[in-house]
PDB file of N, CA and C in Angstrom:
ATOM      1  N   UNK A   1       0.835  -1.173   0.000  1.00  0.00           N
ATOM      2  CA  UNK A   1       0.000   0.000   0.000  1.00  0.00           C
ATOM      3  C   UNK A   1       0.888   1.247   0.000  1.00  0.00           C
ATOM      4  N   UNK A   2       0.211   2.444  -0.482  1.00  0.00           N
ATOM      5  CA  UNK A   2       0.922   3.636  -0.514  1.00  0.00           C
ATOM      6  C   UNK A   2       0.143   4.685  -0.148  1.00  0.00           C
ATOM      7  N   UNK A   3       1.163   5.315   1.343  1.00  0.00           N
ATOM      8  CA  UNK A   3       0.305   6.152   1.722  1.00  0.00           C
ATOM      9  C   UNK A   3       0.378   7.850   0.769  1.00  0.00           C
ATOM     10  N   UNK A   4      -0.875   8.639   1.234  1.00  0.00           N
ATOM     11  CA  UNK A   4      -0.849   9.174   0.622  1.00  0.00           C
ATOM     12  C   UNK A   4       0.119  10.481  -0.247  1.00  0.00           C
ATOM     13  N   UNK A   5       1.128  10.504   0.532  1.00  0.00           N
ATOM     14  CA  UNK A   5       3.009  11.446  -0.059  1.00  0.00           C
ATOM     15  C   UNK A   5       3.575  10.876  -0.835  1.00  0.00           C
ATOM     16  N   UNK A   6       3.504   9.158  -0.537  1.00  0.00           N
ATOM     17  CA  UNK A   6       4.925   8.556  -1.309  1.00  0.00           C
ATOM     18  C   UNK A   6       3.588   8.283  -2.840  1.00  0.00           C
ATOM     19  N   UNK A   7       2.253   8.031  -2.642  1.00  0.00           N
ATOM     20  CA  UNK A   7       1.231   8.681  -3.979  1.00  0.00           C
ATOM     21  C   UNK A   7       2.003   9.431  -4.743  1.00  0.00           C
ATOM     22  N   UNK A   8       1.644  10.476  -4.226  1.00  0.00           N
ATOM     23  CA  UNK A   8       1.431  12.034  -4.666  1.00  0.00           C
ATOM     24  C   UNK A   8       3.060  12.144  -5.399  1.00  0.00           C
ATOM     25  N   UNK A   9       4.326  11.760  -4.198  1.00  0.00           N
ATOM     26  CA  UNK A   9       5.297  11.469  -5.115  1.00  0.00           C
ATOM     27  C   UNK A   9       5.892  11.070  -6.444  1.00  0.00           C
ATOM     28  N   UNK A  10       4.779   9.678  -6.459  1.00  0.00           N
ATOM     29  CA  UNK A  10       5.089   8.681  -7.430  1.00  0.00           C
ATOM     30  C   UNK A  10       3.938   9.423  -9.170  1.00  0.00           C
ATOM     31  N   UNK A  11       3.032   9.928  -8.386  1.00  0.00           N
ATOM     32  CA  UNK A  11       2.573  10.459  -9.449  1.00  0.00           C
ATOM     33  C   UNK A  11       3.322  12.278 -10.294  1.00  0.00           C
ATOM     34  N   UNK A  12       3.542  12.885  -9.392  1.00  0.00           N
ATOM     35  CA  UNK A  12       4.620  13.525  -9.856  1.00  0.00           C
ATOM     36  C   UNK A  12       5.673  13.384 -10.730  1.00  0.00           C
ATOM     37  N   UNK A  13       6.268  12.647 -10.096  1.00  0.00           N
ATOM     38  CA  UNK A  13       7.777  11.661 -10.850  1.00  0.00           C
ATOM     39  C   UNK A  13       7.290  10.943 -12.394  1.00  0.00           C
ATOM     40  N   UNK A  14       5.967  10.048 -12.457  1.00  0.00           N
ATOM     41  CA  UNK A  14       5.250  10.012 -13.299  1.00  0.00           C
ATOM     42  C   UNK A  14       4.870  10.960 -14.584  1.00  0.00           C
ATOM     43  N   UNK A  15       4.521  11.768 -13.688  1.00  0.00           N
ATOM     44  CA  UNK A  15       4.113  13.306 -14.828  1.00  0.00           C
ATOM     45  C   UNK A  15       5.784  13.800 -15.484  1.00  0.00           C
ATOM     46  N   UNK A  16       6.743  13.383 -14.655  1.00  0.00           N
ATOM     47  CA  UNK A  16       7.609  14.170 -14.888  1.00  0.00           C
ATOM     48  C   UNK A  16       8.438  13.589 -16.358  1.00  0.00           C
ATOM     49  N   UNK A  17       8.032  11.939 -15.827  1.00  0.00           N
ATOM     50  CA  UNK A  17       8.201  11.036 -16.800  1.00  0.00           C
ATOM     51  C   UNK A  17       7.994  10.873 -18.600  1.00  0.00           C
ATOM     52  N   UNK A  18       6.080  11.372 -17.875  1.00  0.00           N
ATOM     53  CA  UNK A  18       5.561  12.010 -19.431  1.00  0.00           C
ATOM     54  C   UNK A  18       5.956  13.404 -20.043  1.00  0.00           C
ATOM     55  N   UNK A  19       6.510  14.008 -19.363  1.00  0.00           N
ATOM     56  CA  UNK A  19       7.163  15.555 -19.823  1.00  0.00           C
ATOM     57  C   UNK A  19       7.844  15.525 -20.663  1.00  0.00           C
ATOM     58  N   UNK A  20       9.503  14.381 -20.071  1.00  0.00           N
ATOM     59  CA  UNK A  20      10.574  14.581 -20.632  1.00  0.00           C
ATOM     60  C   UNK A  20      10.256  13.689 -22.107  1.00  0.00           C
ATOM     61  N   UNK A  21       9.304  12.666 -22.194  1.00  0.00           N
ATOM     62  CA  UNK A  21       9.249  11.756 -23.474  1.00  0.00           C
ATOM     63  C   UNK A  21       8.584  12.741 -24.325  1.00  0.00           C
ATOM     64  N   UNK A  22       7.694  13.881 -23.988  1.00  0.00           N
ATOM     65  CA  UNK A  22       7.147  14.463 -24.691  1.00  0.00           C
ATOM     66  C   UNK A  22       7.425  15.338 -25.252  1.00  0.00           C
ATOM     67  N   UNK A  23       8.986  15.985 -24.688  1.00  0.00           N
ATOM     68  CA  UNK A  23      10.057  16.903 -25.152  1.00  0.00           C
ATOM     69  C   UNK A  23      11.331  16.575 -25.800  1.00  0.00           C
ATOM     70  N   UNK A  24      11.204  15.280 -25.896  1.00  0.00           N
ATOM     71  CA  UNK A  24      12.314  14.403 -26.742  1.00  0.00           C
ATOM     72  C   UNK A  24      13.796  13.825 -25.287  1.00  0.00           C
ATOM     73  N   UNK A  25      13.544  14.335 -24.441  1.00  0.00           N
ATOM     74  CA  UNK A  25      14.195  13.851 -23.360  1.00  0.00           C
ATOM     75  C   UNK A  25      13.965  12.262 -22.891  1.00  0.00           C
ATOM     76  N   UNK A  26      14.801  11.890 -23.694  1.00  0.00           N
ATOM     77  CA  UNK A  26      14.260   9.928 -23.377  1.00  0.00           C
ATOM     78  C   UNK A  26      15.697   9.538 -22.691  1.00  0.00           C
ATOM     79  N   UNK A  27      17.010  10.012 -22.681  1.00  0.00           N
ATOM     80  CA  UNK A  27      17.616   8.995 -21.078  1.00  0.00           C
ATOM     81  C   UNK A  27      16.951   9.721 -20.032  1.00  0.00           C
ATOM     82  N   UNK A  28      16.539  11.112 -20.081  1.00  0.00           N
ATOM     83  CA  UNK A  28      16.005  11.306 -19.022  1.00  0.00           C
ATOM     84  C   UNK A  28      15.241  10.568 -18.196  1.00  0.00           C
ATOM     85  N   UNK A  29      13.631  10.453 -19.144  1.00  0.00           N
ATOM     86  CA  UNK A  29      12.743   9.496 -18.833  1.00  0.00           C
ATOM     87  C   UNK A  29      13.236   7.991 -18.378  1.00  0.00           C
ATOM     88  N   UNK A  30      14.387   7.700 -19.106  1.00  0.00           N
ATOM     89  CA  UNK A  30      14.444   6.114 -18.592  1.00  0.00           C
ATOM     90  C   UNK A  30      15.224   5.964 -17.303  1.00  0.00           C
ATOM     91  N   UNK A  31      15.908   6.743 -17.361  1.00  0.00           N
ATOM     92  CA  UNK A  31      16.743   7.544 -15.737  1.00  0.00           C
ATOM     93  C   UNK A  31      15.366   7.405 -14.378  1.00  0.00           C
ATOM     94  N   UNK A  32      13.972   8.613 -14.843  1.00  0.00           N
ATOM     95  CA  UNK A  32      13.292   8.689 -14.263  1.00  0.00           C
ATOM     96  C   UNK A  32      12.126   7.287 -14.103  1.00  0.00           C
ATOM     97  N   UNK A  33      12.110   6.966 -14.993  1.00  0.00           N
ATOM     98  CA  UNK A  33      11.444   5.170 -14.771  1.00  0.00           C
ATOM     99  C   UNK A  33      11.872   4.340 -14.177  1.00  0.00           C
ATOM    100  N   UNK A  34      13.446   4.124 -14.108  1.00  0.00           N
ATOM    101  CA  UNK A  34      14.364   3.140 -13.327  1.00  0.00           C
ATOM    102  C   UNK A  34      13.861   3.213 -11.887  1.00  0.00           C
ATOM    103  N   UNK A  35      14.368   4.734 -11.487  1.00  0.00           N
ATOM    104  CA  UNK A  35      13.648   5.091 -10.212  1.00  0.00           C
ATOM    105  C   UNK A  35      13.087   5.234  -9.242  1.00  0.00           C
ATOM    106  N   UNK A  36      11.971   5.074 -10.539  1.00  0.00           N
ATOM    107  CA  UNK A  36      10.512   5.097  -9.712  1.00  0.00           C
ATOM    108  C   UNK A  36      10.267   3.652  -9.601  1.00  0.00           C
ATOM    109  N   UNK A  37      11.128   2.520 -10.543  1.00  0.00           N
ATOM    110  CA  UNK A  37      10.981   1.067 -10.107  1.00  0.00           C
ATOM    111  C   UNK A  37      11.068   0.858  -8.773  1.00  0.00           C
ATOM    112  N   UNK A  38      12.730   1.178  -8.497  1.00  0.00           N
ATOM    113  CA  UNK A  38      13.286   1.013  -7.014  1.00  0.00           C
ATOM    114  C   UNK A  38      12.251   1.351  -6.137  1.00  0.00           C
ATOM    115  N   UNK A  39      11.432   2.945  -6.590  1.00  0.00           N
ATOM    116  CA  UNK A  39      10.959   3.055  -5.005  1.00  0.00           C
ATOM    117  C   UNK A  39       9.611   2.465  -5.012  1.00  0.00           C
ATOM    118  N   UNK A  40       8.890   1.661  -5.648  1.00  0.00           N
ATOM    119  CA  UNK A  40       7.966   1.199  -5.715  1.00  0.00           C
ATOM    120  C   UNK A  40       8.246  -0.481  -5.279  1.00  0.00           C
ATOM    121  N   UNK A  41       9.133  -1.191  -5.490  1.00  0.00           N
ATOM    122  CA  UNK A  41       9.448  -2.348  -5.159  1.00  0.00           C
ATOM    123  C   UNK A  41       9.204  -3.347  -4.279  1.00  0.00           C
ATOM    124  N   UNK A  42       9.314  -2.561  -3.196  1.00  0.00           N
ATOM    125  CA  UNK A  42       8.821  -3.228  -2.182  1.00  0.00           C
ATOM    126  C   UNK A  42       7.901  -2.482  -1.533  1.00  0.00           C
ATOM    127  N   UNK A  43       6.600  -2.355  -2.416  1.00  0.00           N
ATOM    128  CA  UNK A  43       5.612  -2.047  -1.819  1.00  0.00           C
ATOM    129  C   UNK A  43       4.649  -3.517  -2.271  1.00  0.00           C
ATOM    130  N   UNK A  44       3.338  -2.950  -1.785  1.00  0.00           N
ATOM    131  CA  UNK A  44       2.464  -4.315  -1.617  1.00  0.00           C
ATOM    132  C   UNK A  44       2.193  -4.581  -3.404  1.00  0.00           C
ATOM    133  N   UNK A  45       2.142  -6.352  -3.265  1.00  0.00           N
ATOM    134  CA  UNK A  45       1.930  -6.523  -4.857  1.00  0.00           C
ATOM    135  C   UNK A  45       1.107  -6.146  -5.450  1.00  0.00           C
ATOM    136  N   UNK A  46       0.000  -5.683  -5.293  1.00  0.00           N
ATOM    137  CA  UNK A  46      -0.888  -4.586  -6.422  1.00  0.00           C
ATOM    138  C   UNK A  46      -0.803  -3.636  -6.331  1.00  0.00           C
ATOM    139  N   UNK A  47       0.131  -3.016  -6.061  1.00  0.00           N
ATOM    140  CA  UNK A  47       0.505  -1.547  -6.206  1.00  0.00           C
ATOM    141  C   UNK A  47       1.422  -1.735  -7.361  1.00  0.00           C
ATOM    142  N   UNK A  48       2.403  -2.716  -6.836  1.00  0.00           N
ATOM    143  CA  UNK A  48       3.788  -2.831  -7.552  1.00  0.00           C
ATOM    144  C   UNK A  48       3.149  -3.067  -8.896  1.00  0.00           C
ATOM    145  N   UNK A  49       2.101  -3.943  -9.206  1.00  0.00           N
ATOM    146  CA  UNK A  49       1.532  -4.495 -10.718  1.00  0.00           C
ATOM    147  C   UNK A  49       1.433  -3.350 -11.494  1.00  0.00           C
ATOM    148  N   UNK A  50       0.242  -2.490 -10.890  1.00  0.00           N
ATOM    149  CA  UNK A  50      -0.575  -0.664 -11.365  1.00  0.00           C
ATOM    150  C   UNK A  50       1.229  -0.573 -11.900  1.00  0.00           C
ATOM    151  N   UNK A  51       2.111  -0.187 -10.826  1.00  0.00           N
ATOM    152  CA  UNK A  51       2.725   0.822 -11.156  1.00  0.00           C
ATOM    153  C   UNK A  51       4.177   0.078 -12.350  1.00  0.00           C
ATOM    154  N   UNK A  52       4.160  -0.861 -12.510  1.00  0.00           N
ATOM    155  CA  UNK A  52       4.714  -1.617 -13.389  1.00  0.00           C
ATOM    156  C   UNK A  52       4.342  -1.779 -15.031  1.00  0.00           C
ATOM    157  N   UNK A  53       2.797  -1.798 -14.952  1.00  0.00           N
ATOM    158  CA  UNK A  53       1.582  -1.792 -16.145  1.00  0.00           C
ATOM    159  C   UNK A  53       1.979  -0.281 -16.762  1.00  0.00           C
ATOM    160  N   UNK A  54       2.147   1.008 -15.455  1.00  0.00           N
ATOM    161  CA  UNK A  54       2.428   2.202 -15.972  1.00  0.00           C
ATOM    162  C   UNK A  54       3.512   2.235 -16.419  1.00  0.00           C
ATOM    163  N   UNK A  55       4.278   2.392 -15.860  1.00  0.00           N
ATOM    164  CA  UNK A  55       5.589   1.777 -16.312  1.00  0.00           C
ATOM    165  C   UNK A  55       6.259   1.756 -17.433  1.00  0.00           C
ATOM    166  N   UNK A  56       6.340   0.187 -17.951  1.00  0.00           N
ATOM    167  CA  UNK A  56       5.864  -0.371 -18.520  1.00  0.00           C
ATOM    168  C   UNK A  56       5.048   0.360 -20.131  1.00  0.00           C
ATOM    169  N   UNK A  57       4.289   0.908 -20.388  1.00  0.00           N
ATOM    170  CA  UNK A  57       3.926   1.983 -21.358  1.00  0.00           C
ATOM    171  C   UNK A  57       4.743   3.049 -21.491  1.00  0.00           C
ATOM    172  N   UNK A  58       5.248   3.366 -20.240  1.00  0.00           N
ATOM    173  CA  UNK A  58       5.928   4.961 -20.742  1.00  0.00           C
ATOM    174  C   UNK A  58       7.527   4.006 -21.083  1.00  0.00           C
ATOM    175  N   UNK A  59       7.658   3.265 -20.589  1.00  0.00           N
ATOM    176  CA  UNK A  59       9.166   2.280 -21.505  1.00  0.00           C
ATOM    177  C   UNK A  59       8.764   2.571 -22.864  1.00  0.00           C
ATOM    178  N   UNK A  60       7.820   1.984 -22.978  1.00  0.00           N
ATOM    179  CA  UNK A  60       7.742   1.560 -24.436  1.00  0.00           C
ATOM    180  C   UNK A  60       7.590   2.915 -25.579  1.00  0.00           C
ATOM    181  N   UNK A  61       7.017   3.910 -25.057  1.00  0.00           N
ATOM    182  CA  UNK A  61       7.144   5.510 -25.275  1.00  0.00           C
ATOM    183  C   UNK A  61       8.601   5.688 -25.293  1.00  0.00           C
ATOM    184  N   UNK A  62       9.178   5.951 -24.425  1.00  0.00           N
ATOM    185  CA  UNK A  62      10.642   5.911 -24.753  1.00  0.00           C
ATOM    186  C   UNK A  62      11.410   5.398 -25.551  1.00  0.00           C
ATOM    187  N   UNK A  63      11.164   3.728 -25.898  1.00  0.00           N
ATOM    188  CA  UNK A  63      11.997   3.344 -26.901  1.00  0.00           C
ATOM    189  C   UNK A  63      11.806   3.568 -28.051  1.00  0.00           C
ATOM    190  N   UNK A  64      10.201   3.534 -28.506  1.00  0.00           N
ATOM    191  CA  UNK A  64       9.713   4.776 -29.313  1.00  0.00           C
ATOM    192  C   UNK A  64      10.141   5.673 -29.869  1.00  0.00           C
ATOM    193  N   UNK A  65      10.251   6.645 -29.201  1.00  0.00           N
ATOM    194  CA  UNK A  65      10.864   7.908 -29.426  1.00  0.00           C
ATOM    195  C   UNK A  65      12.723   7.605 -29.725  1.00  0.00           C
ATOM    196  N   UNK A  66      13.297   6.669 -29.389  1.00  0.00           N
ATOM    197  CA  UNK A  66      14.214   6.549 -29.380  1.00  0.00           C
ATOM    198  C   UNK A  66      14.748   5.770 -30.622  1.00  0.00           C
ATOM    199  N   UNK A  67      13.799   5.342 -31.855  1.00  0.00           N
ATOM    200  CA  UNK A  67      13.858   4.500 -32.438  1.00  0.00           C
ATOM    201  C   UNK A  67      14.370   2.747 -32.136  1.00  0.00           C
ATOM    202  N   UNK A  68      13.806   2.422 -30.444  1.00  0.00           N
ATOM    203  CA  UNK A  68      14.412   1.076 -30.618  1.00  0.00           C
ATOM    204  C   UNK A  68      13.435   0.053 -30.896  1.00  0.00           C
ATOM    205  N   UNK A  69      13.429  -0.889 -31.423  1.00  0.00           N
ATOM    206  CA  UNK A  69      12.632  -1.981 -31.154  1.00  0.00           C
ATOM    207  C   UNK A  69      12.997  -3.198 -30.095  1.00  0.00           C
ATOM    208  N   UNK A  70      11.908  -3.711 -29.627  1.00  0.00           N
ATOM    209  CA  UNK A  70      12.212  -4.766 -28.442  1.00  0.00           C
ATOM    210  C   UNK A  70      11.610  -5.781 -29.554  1.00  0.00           C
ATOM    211  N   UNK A  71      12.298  -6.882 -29.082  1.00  0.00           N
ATOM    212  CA  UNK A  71      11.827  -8.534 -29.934  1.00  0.00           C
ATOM    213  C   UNK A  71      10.069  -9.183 -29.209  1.00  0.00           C
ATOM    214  N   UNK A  72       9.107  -9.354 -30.155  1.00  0.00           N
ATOM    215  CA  UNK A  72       7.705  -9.763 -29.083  1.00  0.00           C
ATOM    216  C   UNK A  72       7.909 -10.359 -28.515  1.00  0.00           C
TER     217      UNK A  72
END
């Protein structure tokens, strides 16, 4: 579970996430995704899922923007 700061944190950091992909800043973003892995980690497992699923999309935004492809 996440109380409501280390939230408000994680959604911040989040937004901040979608900023930099949206300004062409992608090590940024993957800098800022790594991150937000660690501090989410050992929180309870459906938090960790949500915030992995999010995640997870903004990766894939990044490599995106980055021209990479991942193998299916």
């Amino acid at each position: 579970m996440m109380d409501g700061s280390a939230a408000n944190h994680a959604l911040r950091e989040l937004d901040a996430v979608r900023e930099a992909i949206d300004t062409g800043r992608y090590a940024e973003a993957a800098l800022r995704i790594e991150l937000l892995e660690q501090d989410i980690a050992g929180r309870d497992a459906a938090v960790v899922d949500v915030w992995q699923r999010l995640l997870n999309a903004e990766r894939a935004r990044v490599q995106q923007g980055q021209g990479v492809s991942r193998p299916a």
